[in-house]
C-alpha atoms as a PDB file:
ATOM      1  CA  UNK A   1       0.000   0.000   0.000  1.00  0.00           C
ATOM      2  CA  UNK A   2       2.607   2.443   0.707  1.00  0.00           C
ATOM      3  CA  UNK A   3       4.513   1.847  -2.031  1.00  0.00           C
ATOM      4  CA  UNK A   4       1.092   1.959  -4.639  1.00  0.00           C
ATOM      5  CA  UNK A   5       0.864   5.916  -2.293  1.00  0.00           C
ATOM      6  CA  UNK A   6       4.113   7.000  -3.186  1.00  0.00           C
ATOM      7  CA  UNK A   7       3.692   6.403  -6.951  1.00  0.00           C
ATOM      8  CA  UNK A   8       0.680   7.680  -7.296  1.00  0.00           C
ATOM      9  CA  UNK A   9       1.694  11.158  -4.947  1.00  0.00           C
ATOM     10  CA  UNK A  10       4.755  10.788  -7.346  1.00  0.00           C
ATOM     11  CA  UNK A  11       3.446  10.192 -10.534  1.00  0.00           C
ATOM     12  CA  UNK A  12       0.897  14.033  -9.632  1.00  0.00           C
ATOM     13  CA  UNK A  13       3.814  15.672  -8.433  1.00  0.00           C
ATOM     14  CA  UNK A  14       5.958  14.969 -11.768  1.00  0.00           C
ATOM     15  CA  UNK A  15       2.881  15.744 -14.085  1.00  0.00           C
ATOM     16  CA  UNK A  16       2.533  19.238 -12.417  1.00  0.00           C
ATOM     17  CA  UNK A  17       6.256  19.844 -13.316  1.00  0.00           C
ATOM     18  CA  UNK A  18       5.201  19.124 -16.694  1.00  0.00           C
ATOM     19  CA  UNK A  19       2.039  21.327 -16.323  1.00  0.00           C
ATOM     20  CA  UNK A  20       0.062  18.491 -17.911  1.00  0.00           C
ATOM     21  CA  UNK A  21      -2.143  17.527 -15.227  1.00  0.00           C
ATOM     22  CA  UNK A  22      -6.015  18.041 -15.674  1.00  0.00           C
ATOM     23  CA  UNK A  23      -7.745  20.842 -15.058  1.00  0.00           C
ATOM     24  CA  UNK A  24     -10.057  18.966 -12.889  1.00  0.00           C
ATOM     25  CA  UNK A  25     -10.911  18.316  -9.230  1.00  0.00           C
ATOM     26  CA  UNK A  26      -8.534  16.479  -6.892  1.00  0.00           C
ATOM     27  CA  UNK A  27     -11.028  13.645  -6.893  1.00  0.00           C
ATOM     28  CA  UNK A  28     -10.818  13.263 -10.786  1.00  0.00           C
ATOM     29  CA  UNK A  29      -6.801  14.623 -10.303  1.00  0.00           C
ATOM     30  CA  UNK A  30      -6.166  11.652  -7.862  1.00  0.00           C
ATOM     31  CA  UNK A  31      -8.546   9.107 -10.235  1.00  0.00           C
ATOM     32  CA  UNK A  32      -6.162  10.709 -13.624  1.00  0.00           C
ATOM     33  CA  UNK A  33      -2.933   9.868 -11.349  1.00  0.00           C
ATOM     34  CA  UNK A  34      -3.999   5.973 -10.608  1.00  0.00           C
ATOM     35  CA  UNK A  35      -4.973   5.526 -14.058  1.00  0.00           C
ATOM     36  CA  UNK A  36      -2.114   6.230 -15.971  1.00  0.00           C
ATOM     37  CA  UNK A  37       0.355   4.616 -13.143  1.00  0.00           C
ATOM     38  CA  UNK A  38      -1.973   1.724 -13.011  1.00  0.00           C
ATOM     39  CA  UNK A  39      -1.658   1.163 -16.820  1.00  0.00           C
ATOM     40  CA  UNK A  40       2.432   1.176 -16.770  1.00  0.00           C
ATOM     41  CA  UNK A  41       2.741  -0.392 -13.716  1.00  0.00           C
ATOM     42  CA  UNK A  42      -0.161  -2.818 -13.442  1.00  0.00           C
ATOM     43  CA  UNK A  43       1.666  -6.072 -12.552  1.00  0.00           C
ATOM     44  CA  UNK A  44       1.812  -8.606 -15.799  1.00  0.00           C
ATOM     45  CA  UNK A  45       2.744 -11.834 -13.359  1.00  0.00           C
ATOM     46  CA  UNK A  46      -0.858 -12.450 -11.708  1.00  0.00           C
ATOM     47  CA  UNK A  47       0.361 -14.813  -9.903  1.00  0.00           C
ATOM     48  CA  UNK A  48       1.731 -14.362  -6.091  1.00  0.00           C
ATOM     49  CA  UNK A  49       3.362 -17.066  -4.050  1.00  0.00           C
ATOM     50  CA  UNK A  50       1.899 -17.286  -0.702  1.00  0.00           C
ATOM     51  CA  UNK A  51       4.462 -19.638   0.521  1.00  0.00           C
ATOM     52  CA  UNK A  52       4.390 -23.582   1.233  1.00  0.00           C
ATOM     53  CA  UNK A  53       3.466 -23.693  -2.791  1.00  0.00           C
ATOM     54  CA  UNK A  54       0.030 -22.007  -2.908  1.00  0.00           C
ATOM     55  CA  UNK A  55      -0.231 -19.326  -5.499  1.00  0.00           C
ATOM     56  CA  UNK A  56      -3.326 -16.607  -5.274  1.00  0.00           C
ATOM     57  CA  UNK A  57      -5.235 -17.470  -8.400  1.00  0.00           C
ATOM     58  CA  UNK A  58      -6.171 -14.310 -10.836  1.00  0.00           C
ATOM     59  CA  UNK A  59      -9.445 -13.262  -9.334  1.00  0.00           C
ATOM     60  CA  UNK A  60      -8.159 -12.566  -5.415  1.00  0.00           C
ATOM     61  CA  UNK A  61      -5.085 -11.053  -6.800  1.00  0.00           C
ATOM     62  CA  UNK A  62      -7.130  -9.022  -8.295  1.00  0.00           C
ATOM     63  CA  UNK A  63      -9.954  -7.915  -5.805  1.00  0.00           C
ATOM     64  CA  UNK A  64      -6.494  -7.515  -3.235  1.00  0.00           C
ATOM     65  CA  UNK A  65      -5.215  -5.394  -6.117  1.00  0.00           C
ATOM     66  CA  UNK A  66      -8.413  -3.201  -6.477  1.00  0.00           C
ATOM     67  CA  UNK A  67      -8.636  -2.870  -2.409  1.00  0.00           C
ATOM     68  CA  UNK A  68      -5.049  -1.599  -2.410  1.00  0.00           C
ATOM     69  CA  UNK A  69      -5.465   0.880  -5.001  1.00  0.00           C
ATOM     70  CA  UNK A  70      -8.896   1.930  -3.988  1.00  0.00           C
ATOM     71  CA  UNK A  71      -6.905   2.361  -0.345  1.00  0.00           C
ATOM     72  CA  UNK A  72      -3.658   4.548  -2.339  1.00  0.00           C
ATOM     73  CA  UNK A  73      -6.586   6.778  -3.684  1.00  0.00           C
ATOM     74  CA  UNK A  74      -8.669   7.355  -0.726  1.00  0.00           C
ATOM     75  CA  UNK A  75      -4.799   8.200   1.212  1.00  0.00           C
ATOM     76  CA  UNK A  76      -3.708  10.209  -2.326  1.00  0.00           C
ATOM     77  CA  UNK A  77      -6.400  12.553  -1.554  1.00  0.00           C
ATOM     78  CA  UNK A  78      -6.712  13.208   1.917  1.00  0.00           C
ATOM     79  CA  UNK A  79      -2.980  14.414   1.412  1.00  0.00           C
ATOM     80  CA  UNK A  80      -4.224  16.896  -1.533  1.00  0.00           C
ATOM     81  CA  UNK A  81      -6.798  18.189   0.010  1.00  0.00           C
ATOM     82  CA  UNK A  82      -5.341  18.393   4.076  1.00  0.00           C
ATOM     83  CA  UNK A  83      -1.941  20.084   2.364  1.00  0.00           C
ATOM     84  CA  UNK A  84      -3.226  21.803  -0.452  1.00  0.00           C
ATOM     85  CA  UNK A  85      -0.290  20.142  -2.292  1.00  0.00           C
ATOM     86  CA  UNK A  86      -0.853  20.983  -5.785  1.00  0.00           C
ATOM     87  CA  UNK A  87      -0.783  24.810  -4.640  1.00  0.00           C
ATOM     88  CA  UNK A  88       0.996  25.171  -1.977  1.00  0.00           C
ATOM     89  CA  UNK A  89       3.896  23.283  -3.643  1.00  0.00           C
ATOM     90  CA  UNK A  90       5.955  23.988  -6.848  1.00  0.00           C
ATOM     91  CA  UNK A  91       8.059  21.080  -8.049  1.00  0.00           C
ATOM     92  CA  UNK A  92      11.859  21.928  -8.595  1.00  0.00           C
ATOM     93  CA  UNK A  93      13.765  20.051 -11.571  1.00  0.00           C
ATOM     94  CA  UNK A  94      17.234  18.737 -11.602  1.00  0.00           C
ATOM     95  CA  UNK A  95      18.311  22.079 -13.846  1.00  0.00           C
ATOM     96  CA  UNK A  96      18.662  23.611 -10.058  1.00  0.00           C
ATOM     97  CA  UNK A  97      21.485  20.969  -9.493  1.00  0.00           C
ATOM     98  CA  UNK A  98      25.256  22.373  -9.623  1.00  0.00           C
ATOM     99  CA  UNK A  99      26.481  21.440 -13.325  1.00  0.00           C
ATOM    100  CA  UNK A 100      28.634  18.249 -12.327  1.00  0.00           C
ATOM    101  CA  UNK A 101      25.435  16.642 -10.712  1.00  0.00           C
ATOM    102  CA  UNK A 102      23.261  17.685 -13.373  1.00  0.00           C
ATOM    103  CA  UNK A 103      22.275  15.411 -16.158  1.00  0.00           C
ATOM    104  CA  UNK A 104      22.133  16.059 -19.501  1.00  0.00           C
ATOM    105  CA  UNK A 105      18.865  17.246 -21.764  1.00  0.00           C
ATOM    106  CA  UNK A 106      15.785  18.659 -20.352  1.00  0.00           C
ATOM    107  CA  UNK A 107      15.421  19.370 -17.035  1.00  0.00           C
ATOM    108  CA  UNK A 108      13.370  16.162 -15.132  1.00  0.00           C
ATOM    109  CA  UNK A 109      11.268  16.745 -11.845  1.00  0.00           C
ATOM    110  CA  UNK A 110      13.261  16.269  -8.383  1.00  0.00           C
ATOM    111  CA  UNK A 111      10.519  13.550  -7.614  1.00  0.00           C
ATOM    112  CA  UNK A 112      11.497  10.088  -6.618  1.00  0.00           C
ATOM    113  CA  UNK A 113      15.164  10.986  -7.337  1.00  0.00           C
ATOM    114  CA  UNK A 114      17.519   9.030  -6.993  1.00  0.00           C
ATOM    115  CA  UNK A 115      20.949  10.077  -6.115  1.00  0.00           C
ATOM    116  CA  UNK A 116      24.378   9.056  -5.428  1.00  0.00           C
ATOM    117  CA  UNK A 117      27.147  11.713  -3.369  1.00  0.00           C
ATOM    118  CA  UNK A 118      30.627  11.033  -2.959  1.00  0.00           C
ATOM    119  CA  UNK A 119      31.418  11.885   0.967  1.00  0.00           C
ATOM    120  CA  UNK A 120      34.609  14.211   0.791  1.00  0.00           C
ATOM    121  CA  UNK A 121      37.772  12.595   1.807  1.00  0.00           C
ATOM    122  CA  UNK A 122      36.539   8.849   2.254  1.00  0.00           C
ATOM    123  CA  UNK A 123      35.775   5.979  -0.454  1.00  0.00           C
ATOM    124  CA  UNK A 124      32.091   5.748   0.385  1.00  0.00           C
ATOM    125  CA  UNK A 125      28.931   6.776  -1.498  1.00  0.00           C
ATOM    126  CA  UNK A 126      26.158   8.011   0.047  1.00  0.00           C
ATOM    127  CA  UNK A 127      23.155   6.290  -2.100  1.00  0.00           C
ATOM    128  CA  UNK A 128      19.373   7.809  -1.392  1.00  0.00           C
ATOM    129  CA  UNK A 129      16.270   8.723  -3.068  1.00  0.00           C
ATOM    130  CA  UNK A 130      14.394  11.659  -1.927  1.00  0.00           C
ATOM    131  CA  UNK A 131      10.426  11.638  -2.566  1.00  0.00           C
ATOM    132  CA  UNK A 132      10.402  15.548  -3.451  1.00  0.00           C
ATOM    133  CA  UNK A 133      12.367  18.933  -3.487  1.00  0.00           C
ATOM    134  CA  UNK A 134       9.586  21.775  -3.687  1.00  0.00           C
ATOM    135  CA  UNK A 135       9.393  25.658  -2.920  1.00  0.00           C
ATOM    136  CA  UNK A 136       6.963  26.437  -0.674  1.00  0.00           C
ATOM    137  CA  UNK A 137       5.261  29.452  -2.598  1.00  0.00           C
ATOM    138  CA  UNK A 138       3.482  30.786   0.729  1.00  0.00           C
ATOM    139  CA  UNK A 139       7.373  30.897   2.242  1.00  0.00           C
ATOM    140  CA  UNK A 140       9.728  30.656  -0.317  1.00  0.00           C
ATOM    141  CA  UNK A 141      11.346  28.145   1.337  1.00  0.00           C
ATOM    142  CA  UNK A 142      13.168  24.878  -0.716  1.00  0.00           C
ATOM    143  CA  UNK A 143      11.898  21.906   1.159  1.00  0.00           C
ATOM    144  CA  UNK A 144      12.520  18.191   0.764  1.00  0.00           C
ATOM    145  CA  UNK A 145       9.439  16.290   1.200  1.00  0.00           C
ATOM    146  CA  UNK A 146       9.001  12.817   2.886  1.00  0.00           C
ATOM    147  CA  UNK A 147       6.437  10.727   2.961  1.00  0.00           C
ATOM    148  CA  UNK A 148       5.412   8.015   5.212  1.00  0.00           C
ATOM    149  CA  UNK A 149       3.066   5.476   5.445  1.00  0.00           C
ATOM    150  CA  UNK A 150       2.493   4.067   9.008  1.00  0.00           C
ATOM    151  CA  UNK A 151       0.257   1.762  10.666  1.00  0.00           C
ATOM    152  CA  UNK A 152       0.352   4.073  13.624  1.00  0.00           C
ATOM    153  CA  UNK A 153       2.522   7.947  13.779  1.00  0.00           C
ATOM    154  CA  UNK A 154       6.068   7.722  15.619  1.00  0.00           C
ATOM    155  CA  UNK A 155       6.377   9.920  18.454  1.00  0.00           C
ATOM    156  CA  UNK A 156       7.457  13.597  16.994  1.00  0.00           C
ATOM    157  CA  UNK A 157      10.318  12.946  19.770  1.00  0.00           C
ATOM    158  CA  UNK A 158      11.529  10.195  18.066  1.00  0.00           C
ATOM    159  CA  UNK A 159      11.394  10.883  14.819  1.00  0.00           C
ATOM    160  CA  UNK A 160      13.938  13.789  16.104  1.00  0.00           C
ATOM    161  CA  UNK A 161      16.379  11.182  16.373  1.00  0.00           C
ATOM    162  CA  UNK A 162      15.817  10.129  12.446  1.00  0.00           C
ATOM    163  CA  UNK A 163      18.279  11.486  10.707  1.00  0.00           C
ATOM    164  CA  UNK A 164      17.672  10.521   7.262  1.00  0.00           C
ATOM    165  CA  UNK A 165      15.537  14.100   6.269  1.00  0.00           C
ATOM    166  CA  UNK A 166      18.632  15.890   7.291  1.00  0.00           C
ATOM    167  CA  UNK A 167      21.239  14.246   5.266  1.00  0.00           C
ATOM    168  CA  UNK A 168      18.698  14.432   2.429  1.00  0.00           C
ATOM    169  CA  UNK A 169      18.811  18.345   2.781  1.00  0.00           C
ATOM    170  CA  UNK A 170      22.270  18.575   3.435  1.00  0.00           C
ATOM    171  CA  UNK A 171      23.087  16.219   0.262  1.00  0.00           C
ATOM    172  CA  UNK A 172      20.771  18.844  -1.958  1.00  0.00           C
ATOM    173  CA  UNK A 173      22.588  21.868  -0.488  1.00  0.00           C
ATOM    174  CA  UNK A 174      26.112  20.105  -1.497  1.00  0.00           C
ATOM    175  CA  UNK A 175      24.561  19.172  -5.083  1.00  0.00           C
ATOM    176  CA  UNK A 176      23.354  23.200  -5.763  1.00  0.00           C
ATOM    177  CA  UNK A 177      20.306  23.348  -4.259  1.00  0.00           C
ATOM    178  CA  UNK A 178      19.954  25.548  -1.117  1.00  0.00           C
ATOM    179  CA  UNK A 179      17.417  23.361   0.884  1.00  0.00           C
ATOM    180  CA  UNK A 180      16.240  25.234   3.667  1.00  0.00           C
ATOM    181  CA  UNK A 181      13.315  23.168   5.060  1.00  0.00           C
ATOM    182  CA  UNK A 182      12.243  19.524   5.744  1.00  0.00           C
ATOM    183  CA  UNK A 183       9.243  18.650   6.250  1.00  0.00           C
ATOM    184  CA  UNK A 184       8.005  15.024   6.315  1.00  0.00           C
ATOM    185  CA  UNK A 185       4.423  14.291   6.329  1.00  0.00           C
ATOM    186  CA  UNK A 186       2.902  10.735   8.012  1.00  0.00           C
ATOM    187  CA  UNK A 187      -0.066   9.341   6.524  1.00  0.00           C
ATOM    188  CA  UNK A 188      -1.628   6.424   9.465  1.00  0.00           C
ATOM    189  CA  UNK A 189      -3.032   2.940   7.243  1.00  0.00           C
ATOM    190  CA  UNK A 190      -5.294   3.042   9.606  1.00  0.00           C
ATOM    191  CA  UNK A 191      -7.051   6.487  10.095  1.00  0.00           C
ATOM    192  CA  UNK A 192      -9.279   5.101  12.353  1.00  0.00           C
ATOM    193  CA  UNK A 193      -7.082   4.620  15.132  1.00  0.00           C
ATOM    194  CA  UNK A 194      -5.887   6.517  18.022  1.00  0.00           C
ATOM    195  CA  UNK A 195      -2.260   8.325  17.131  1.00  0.00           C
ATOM    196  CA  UNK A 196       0.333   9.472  19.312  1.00  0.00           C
ATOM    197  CA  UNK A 197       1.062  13.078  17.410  1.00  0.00           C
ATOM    198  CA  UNK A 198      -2.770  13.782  17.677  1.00  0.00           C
ATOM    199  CA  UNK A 199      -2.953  14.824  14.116  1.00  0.00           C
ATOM    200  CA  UNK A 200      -6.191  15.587  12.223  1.00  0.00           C
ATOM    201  CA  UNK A 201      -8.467  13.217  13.287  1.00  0.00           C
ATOM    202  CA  UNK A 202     -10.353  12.960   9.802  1.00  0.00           C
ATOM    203  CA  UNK A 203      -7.471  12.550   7.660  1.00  0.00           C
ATOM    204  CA  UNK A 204      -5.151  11.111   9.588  1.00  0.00           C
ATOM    205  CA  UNK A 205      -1.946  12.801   8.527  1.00  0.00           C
ATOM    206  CA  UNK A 206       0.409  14.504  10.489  1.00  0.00           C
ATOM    207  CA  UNK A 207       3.081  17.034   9.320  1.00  0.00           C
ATOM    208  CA  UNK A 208       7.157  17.884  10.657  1.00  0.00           C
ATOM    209  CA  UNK A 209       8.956  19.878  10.080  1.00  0.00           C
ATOM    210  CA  UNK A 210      12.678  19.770  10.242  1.00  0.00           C
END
């Protein structure tokens, strides 16, 4: 499920930078977003080994398929609508990235991107892939988005102590692009339950910032 969220919150945030998303509302916006991802990524194996050599025939891989989508969409826009995502947020492309980092042709949205940084004065490579870098047009701030899916919120206390947001904006400062926020958003699975951040009880997401 949280991986069928992130494309589909990916596959929006990449069409804005292309300003060819529909001119329609985030229901339809969120429907347009499953559909095309759904096409290209619709699994062709129908199959799935449940272990101890029973496969899920066609039919409840499918219903489980439809359930988990139908679960992505309902999640998809709850975010759009709690956030106001598609204008509070401007997507920035990788023709913001100092020259050596930048790759070559037209500039591609900084959405699902996947980077590798050399740490300075060692042999290692610091390997990541960071879900968004926006500007916050109410601020102005350059943020790198984050989003989680969770059966239940971590403590904000704890999620102090995670320290992969931070690298991420220190890696985009040291490729060009002066990151001055975090922010990562968690959306609960199960919005029914009781969560520890007390976010909004109807949508069940919760935002920090770092």
């Amino acid at each position: 499920l949280g991986t069928v969220y992130h494309e589909i919150m990916s596959n929006l945030l990449s069409a804005s930078f292309h300003n060819n998303t529909p001119e329609k509302n985030l229901g339809q916006l969120v429907d347009w977003s499953i559909k095309t991802w759904d096409q290209a990524k619709r699994p062709l194996n129908r199959t799935v080994s449940m272990g101890a050599g029973f496969e899920m025939p066609d039919t409840a891989f499918y219903l489980l398929w439809e359930e988990t989508l139908e679960s992505a969409r309902i999640m998809a826009l709850l975010t759009l609508e709690k956030l106001d995502l598609m204008n509070r947020f401007e997507v920035l492309g990788t023709d913001m990235l100092a020259p050596e980092f930048r790759p070559a042709g037209d500039p591609l949205p900084l959405v699902e991107y996947k980077f590798s940084y050399p740490i300075e004065g060692t042999d290692y490579v610091f390997n990541g892939v960071i879900d968004a870098v926006v500007r916050d047009r109410n601020s102005g701030h350059i943020v790198v988005l984050d989003w989680k899916t969770k059966g239940k919120f971590i403590n904000e206390d704890d999620e102090l102590m995670n320290m992969q947001v931070g690298l991420y904006q220190y890696v985009m400062r040291h490729m060009g692009i002066p990151v001055t926020r975090g922010l990562l958003y968690q959306m609960r699975t199960g919005i029914h339950k009781p969560s520890l951040n007390k976010p909004d009880k109807k949508t069940g997401i919760a935002e920090m910032s770092r």
